[in-house]
N, C-alpha and C. Protein backbone atom coordinates (compact mmCIF):
# COMPACT_ATOMS: atom_id res chain seq x y z
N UNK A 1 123.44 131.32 71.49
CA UNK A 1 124.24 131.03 72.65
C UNK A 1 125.00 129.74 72.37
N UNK A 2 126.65 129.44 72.84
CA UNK A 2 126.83 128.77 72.85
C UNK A 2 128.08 128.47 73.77
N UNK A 3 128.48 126.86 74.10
CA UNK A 3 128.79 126.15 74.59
C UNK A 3 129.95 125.73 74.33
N UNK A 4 131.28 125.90 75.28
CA UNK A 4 132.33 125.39 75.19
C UNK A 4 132.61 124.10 76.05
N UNK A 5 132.86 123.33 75.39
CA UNK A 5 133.29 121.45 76.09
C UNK A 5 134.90 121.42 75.14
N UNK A 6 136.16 121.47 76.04
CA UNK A 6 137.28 121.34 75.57
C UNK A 6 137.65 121.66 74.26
N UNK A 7 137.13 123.58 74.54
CA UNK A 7 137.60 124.39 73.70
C UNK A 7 137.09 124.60 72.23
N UNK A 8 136.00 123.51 72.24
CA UNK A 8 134.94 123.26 71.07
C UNK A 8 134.21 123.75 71.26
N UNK A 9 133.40 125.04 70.71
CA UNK A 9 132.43 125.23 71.03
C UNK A 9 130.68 124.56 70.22
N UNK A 10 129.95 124.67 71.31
CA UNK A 10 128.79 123.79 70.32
C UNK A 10 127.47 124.66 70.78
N UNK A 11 126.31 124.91 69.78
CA UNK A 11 125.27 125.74 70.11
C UNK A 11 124.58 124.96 71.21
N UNK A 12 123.94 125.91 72.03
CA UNK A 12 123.48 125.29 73.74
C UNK A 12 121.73 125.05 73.39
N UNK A 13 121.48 124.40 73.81
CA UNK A 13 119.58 123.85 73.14
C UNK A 13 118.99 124.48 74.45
N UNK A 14 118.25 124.66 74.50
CA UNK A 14 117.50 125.49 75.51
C UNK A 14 116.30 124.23 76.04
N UNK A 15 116.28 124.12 76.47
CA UNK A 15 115.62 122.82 77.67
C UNK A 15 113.85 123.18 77.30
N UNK A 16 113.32 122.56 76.44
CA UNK A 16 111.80 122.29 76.25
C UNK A 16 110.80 122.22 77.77
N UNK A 17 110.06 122.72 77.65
CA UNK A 17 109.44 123.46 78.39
C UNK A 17 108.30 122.27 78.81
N UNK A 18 109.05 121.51 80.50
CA UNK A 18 107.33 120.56 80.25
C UNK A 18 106.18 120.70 81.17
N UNK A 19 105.27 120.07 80.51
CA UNK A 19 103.84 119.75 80.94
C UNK A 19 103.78 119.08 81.69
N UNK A 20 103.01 120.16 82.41
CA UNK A 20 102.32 119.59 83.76
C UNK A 20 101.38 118.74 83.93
N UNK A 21 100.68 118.54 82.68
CA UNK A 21 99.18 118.08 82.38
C UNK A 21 99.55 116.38 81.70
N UNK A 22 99.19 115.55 81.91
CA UNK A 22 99.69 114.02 81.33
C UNK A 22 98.99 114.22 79.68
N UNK A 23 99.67 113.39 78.70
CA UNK A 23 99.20 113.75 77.57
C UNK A 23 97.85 113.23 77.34
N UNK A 24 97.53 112.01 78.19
CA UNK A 24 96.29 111.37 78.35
C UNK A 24 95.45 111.75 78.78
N UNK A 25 94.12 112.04 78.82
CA UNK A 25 93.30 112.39 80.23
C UNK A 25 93.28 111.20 80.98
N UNK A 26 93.34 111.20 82.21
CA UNK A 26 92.76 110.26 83.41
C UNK A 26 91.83 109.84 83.41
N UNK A 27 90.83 108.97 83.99
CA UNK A 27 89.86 108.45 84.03
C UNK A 27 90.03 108.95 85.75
N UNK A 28 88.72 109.38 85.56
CA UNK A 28 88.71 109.67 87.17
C UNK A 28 88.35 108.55 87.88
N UNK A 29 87.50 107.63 87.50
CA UNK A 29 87.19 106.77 88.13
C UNK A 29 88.43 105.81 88.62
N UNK A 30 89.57 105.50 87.20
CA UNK A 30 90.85 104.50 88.18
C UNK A 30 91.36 105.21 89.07
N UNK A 31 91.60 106.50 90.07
CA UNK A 31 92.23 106.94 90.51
C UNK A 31 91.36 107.49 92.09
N UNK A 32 89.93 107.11 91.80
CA UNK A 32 89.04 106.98 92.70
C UNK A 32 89.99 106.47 94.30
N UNK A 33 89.52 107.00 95.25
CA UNK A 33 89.67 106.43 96.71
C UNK A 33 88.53 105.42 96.89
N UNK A 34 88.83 104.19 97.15
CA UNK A 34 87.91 103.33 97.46
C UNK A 34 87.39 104.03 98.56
N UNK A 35 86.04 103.84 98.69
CA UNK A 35 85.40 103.94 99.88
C UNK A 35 85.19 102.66 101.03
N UNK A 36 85.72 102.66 102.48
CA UNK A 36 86.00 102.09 103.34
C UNK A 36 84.63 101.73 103.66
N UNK A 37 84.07 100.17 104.02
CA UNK A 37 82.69 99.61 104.18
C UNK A 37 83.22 100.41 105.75
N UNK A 38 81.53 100.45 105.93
CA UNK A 38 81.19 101.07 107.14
C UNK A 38 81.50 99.82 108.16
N UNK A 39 81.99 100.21 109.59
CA UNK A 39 82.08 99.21 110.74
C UNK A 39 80.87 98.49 111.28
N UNK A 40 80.79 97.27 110.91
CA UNK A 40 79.69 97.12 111.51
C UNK A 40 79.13 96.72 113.14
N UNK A 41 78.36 97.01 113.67
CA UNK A 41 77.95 97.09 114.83
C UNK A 41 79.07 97.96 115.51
N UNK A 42 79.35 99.07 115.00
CA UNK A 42 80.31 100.45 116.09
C UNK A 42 80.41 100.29 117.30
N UNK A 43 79.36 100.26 117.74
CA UNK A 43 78.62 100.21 119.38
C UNK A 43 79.63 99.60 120.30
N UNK A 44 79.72 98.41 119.59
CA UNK A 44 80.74 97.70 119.97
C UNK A 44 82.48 98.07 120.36
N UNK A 45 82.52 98.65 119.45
CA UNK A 45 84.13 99.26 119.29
C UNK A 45 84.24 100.67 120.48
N UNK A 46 82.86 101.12 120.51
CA UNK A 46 82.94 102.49 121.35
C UNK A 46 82.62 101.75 122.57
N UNK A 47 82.37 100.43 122.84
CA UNK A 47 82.24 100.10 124.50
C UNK A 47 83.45 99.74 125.06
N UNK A 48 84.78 99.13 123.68
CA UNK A 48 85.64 98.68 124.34
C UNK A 48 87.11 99.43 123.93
N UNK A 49 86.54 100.87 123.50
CA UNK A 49 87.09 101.64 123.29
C UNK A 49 88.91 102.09 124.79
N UNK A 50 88.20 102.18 125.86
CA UNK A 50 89.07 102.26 127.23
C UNK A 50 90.51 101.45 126.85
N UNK A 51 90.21 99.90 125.97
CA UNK A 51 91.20 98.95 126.12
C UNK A 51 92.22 99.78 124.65
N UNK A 52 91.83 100.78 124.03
CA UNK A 52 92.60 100.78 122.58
C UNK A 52 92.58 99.83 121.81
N UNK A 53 91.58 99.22 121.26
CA UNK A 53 91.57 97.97 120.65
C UNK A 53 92.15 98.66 119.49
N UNK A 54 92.76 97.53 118.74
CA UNK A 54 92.97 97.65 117.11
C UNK A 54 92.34 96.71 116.42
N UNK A 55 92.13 96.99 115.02
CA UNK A 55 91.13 96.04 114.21
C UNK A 55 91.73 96.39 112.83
N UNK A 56 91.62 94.83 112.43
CA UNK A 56 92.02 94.16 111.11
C UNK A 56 90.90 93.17 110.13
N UNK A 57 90.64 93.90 108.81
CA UNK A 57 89.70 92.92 108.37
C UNK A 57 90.32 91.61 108.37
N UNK A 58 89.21 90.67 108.53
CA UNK A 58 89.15 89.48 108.05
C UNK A 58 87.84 88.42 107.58
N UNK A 59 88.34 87.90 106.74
CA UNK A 59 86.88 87.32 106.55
C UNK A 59 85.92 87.79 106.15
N UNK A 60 86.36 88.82 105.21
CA UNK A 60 84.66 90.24 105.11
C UNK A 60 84.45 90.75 105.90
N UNK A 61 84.65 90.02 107.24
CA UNK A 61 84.64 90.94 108.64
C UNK A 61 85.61 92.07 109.14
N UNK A 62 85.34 92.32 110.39
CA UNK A 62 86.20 93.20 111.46
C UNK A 62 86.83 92.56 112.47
N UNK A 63 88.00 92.09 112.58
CA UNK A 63 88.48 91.61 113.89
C UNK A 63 88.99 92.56 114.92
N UNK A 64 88.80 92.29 116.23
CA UNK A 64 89.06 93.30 117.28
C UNK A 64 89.92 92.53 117.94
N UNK A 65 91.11 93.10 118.50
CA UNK A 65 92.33 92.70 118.87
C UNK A 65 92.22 93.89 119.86
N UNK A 66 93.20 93.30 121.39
CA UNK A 66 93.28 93.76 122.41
C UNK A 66 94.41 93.66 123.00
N UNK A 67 95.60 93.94 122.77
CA UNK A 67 96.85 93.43 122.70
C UNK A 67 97.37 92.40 121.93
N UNK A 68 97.71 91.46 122.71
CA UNK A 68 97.89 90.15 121.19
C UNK A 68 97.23 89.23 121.40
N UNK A 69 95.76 89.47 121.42
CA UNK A 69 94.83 88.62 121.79
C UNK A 69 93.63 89.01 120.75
N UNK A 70 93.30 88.21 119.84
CA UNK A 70 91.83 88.40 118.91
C UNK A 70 90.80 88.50 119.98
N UNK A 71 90.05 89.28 120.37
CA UNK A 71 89.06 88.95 121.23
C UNK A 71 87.49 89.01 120.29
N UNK A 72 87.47 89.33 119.48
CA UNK A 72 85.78 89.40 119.07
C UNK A 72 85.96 89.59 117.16
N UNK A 73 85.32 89.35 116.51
CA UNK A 73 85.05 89.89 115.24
C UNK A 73 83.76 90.20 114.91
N UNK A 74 83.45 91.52 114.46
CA UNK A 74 82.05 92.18 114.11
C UNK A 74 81.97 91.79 112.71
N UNK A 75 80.51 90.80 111.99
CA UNK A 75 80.09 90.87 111.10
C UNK A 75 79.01 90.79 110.59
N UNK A 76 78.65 91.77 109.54
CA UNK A 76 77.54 92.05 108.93
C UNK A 76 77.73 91.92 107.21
N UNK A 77 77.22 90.88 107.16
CA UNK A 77 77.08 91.05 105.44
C UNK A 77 75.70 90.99 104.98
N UNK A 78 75.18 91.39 103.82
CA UNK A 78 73.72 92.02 103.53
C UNK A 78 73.11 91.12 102.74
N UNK A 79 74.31 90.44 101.67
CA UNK A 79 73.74 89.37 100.62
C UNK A 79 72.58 88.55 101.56
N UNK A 80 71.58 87.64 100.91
CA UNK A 80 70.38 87.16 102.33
C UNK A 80 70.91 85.77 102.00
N UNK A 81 71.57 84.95 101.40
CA UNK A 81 72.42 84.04 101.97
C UNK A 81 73.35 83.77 103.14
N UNK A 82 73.97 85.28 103.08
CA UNK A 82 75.28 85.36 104.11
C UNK A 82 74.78 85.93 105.62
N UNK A 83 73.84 85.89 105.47
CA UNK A 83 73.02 86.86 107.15
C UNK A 83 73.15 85.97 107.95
N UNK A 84 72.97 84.58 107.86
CA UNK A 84 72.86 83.77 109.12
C UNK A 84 74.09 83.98 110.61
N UNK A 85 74.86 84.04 109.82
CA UNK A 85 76.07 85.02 111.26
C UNK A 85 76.58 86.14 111.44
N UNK A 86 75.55 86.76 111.35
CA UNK A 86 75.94 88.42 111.17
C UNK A 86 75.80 88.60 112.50
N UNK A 87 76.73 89.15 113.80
CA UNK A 87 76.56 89.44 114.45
C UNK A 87 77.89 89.48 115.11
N UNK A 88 78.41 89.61 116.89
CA UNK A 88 79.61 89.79 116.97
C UNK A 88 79.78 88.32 117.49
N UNK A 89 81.20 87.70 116.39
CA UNK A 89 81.94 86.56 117.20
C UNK A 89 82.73 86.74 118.29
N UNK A 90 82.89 85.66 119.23
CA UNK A 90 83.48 85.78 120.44
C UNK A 90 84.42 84.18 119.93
N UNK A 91 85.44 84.90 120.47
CA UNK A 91 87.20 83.99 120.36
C UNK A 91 86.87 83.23 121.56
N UNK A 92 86.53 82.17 121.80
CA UNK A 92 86.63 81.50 122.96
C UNK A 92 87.50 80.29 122.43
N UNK A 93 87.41 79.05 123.67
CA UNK A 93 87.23 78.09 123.32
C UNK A 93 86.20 76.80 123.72
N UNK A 94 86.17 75.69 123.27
CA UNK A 94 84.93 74.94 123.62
C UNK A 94 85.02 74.53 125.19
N UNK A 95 85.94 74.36 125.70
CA UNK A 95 86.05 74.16 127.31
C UNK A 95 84.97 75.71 128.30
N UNK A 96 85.09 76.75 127.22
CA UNK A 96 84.10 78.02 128.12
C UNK A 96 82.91 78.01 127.51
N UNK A 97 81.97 77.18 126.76
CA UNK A 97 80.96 77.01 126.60
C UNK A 97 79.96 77.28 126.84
N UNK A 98 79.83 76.11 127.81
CA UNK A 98 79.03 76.39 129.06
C UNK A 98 78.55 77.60 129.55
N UNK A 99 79.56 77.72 130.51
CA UNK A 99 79.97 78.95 131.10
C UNK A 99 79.30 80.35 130.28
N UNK A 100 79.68 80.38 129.31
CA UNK A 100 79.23 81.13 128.39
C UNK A 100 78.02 81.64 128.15
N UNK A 101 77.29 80.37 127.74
CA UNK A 101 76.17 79.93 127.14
C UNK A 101 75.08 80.25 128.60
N UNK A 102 75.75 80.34 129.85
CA UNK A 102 74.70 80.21 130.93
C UNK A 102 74.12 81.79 130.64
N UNK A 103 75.67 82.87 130.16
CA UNK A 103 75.31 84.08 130.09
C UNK A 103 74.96 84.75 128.89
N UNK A 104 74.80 83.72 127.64
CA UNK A 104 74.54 84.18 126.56
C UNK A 104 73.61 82.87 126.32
N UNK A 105 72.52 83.02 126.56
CA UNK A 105 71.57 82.01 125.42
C UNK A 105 71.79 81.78 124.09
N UNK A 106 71.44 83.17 123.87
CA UNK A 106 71.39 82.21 122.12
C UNK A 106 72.93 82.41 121.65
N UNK A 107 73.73 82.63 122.23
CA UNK A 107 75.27 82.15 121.79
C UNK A 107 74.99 80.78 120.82
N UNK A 108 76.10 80.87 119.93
CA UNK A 108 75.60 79.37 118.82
C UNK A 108 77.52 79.18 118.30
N UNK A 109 77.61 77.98 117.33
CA UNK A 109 78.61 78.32 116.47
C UNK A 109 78.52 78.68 115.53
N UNK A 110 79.19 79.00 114.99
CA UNK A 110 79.53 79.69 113.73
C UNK A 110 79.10 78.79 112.64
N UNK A 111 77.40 79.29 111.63
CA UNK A 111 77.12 77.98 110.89
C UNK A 111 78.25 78.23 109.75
N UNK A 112 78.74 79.03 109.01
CA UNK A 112 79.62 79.30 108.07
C UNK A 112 80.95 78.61 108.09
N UNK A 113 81.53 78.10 109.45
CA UNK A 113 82.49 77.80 109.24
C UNK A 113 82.39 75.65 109.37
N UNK A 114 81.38 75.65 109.45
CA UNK A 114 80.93 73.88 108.90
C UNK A 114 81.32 73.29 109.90
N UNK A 115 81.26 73.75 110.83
CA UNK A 115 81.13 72.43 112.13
C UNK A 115 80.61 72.83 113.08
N UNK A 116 79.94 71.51 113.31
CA UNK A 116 78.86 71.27 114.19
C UNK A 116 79.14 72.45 115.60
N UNK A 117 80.62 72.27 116.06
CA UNK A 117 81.13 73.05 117.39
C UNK A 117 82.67 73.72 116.87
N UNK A 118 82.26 74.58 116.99
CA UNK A 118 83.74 75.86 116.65
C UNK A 118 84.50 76.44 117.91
N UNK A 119 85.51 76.91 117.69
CA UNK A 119 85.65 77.75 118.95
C UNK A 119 85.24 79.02 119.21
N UNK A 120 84.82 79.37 117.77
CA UNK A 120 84.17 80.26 117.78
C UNK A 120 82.78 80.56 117.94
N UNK A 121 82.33 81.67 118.55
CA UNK A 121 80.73 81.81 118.96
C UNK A 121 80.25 82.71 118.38
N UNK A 122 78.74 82.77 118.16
CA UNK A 122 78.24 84.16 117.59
C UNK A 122 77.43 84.22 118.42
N UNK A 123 77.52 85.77 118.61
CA UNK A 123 75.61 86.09 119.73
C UNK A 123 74.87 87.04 118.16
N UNK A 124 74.23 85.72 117.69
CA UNK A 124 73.86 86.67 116.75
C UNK A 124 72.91 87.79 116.45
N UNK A 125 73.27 88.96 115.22
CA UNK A 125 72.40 89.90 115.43
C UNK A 125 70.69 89.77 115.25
N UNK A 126 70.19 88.74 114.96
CA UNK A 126 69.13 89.06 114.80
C UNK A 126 68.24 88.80 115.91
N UNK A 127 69.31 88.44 116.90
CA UNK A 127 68.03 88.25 118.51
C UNK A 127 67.76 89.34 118.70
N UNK A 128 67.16 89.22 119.59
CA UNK A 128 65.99 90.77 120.31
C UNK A 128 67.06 91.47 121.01
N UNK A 129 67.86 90.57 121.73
CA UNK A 129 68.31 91.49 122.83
C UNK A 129 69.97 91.75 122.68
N UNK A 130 70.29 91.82 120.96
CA UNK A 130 71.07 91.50 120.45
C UNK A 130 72.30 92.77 121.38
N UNK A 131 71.51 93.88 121.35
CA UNK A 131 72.91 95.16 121.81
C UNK A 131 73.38 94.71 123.25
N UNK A 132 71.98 94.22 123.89
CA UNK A 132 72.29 94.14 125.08
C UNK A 132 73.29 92.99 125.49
N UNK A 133 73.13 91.92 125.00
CA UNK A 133 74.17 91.04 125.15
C UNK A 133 75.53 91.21 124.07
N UNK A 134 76.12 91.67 123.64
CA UNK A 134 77.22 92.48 122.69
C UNK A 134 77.67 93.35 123.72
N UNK A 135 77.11 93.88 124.16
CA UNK A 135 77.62 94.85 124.80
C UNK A 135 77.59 94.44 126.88
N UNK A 136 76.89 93.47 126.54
CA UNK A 136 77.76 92.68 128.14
C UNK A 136 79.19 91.45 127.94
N UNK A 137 79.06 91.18 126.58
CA UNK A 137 79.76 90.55 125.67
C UNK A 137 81.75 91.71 125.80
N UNK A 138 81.58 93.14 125.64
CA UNK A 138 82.49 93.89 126.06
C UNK A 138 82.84 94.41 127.24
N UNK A 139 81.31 93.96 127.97
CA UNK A 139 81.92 94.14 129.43
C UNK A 139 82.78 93.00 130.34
N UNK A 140 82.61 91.95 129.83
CA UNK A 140 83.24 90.27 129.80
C UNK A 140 84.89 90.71 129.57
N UNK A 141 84.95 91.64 128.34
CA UNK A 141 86.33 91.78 127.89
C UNK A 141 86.76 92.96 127.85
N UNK A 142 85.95 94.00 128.64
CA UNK A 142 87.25 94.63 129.65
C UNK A 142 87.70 94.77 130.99
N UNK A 143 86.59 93.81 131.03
CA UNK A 143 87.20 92.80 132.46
C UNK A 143 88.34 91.90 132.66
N UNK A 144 88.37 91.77 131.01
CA UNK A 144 90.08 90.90 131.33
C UNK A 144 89.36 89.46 131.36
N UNK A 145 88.22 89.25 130.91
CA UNK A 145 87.42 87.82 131.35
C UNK A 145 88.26 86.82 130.64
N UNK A 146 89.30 85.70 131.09
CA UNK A 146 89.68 84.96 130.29
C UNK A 146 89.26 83.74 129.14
N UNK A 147 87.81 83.81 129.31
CA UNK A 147 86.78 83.25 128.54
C UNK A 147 86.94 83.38 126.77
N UNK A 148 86.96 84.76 126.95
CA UNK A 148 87.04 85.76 125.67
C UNK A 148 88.85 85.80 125.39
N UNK A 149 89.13 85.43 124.26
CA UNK A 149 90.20 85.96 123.66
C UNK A 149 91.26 84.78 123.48
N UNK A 150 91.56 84.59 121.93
CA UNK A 150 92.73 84.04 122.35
C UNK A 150 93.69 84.61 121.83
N UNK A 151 95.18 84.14 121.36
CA UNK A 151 96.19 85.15 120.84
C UNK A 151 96.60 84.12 119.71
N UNK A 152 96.34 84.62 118.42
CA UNK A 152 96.91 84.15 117.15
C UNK A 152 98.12 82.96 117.06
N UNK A 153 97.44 81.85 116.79
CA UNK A 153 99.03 81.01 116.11
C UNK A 153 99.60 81.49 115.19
N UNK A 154 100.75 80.88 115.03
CA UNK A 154 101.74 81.68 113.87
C UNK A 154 101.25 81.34 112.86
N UNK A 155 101.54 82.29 111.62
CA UNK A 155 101.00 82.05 110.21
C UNK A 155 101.67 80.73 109.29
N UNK A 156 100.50 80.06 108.79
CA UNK A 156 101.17 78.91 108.28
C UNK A 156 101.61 78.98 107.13
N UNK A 157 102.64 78.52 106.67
CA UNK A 157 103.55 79.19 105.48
C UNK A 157 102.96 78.54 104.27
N UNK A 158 102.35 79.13 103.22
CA UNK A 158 101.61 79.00 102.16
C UNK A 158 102.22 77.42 101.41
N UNK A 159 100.90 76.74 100.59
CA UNK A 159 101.53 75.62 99.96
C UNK A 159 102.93 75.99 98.96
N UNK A 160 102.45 76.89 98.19
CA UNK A 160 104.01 77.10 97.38
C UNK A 160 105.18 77.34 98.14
N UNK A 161 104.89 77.86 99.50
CA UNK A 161 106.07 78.29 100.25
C UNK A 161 106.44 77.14 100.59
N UNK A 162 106.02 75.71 101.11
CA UNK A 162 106.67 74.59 101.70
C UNK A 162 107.04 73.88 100.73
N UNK A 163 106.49 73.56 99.21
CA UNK A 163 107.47 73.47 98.35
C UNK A 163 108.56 73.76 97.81
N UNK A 164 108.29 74.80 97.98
CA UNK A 164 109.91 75.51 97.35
C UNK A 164 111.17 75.00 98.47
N UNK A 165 110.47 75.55 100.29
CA UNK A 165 112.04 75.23 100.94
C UNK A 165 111.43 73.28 100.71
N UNK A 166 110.48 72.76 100.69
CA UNK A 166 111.34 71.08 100.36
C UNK A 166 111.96 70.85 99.13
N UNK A 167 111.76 71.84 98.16
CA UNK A 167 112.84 71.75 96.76
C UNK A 167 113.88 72.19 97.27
N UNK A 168 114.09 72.72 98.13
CA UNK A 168 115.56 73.26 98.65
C UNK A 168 116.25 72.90 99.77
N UNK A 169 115.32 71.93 99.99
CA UNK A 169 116.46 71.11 101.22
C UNK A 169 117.55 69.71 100.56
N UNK A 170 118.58 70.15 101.27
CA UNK A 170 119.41 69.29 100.61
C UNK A 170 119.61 67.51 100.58
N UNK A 171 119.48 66.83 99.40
CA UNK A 171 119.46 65.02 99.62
C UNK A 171 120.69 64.46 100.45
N UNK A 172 119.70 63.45 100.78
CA UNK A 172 120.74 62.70 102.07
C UNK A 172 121.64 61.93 100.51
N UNK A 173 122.50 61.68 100.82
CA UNK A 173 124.16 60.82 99.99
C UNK A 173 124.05 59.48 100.40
C-alpha cells in the first residue's frame, strides 16, 4: 500500500500494534490505596451529626467544624507516650473555664501543647464517665452553646513566604 503526499508516492507503515500491559510489572504495593485511620471516638460525630459537621485532620487528630467554627477535635493515638490526651478537645476559651469546668470536672488543658492553661480543653478519654460527658459535651454544641467553638484565624503565611514578599518589597531612595 501506498501513499501519495504531492504526487510522490511513498509506502504507508501500518501503525504497530500497542500494549496494553506496561513493559514493567507494577508493584502492587506502590499503587496500594492507603487505608484511612479509623475515626476516633465516632459516637461523637453521630451525636452531632443533625448540625452536618465537616472534619479535617489535624494534628494526628480529627477536627470537627460546624460552619466556620472549629468546635471540638477527636483524638486517639495508641503510641503509650502519646495517650495522655486522647480524648475529645473542646475549642473554648479561658474566660469559659469555669463555667465549663462546673460541668465537666475532669476537663484539663491540653498537656501536649506545653502550657500550663490553653484554650483548649480535653475531657479526657480515660475517665469513667468519659462517653457520658463527650456526649453532653455535643449536646453543649448543638445547642449553639457559645462556650464551645471558635472560628479559625487566618493562615499565617509561611517563613519562606514573608521572605520572599520582604525580598520584594521595594527600597525607600
Amino acid at each position: 500500500m501506498t501513499v501519495a503526499l504531492n504526487g510522490t508516492r511513498f509506502p504507508a507503515r501500518m501503525p504497530k500494534p500497542r500494549r496494553n500491559a506496561p513493559s514493567v510489572p507494577l508493584d502492587d504495593a506502590l499503587f496500594a490505596v492507603k487505608q484511612r485511620k479509623p475515626v476516633p471516638h465516632e459516637f461523637v460525630l453521630d451525636a452531632i451529626a443533625p448540625l452536618s459537621p465537616t472534619t479535617r485532620p489535624m494534628f494526628g487528630c480529627l477536627a470537627i467544624y460546624v460552619k466556620d467554627k472549629i468546635v471540638l477535635i477527636l483524638r486517639n493515638k495508641e503510641k503509650r507516650d502519646q495517650t495522655a490526651d486522647n480524648g475529645v478537645w473542646l475549642a473554648t476559651t479561658e474566660e469559659h473555664h469555669r463555667s465549663l469546668r462546673q460541668e465537666f470536672p475532669n476537663m484539663r488543658s491540653i498537656k501536649v501543647l506545653r502550657k500550663k492553661v490553653t484554650g483548649w480543653q480535653v475531657l479526657p478519654a480515660d475517665a469513667e464517665d468519659f462517653e457520658e460527658t463527650a456526649l453532653h459535651a455535643c449536646e453543649l454544641v448543638l445547642a449553639g452553646d457559645p462556650r464551645i467553638g471558635k472560628v479559625p484565624g487566618a493562615r499565617r503565611p509561611s517563613r519562606s513566604g514573608t521572605k520572599k514578599a520582604h525580598m520584594n518589597k521595594p527600597h525607600p531612595k
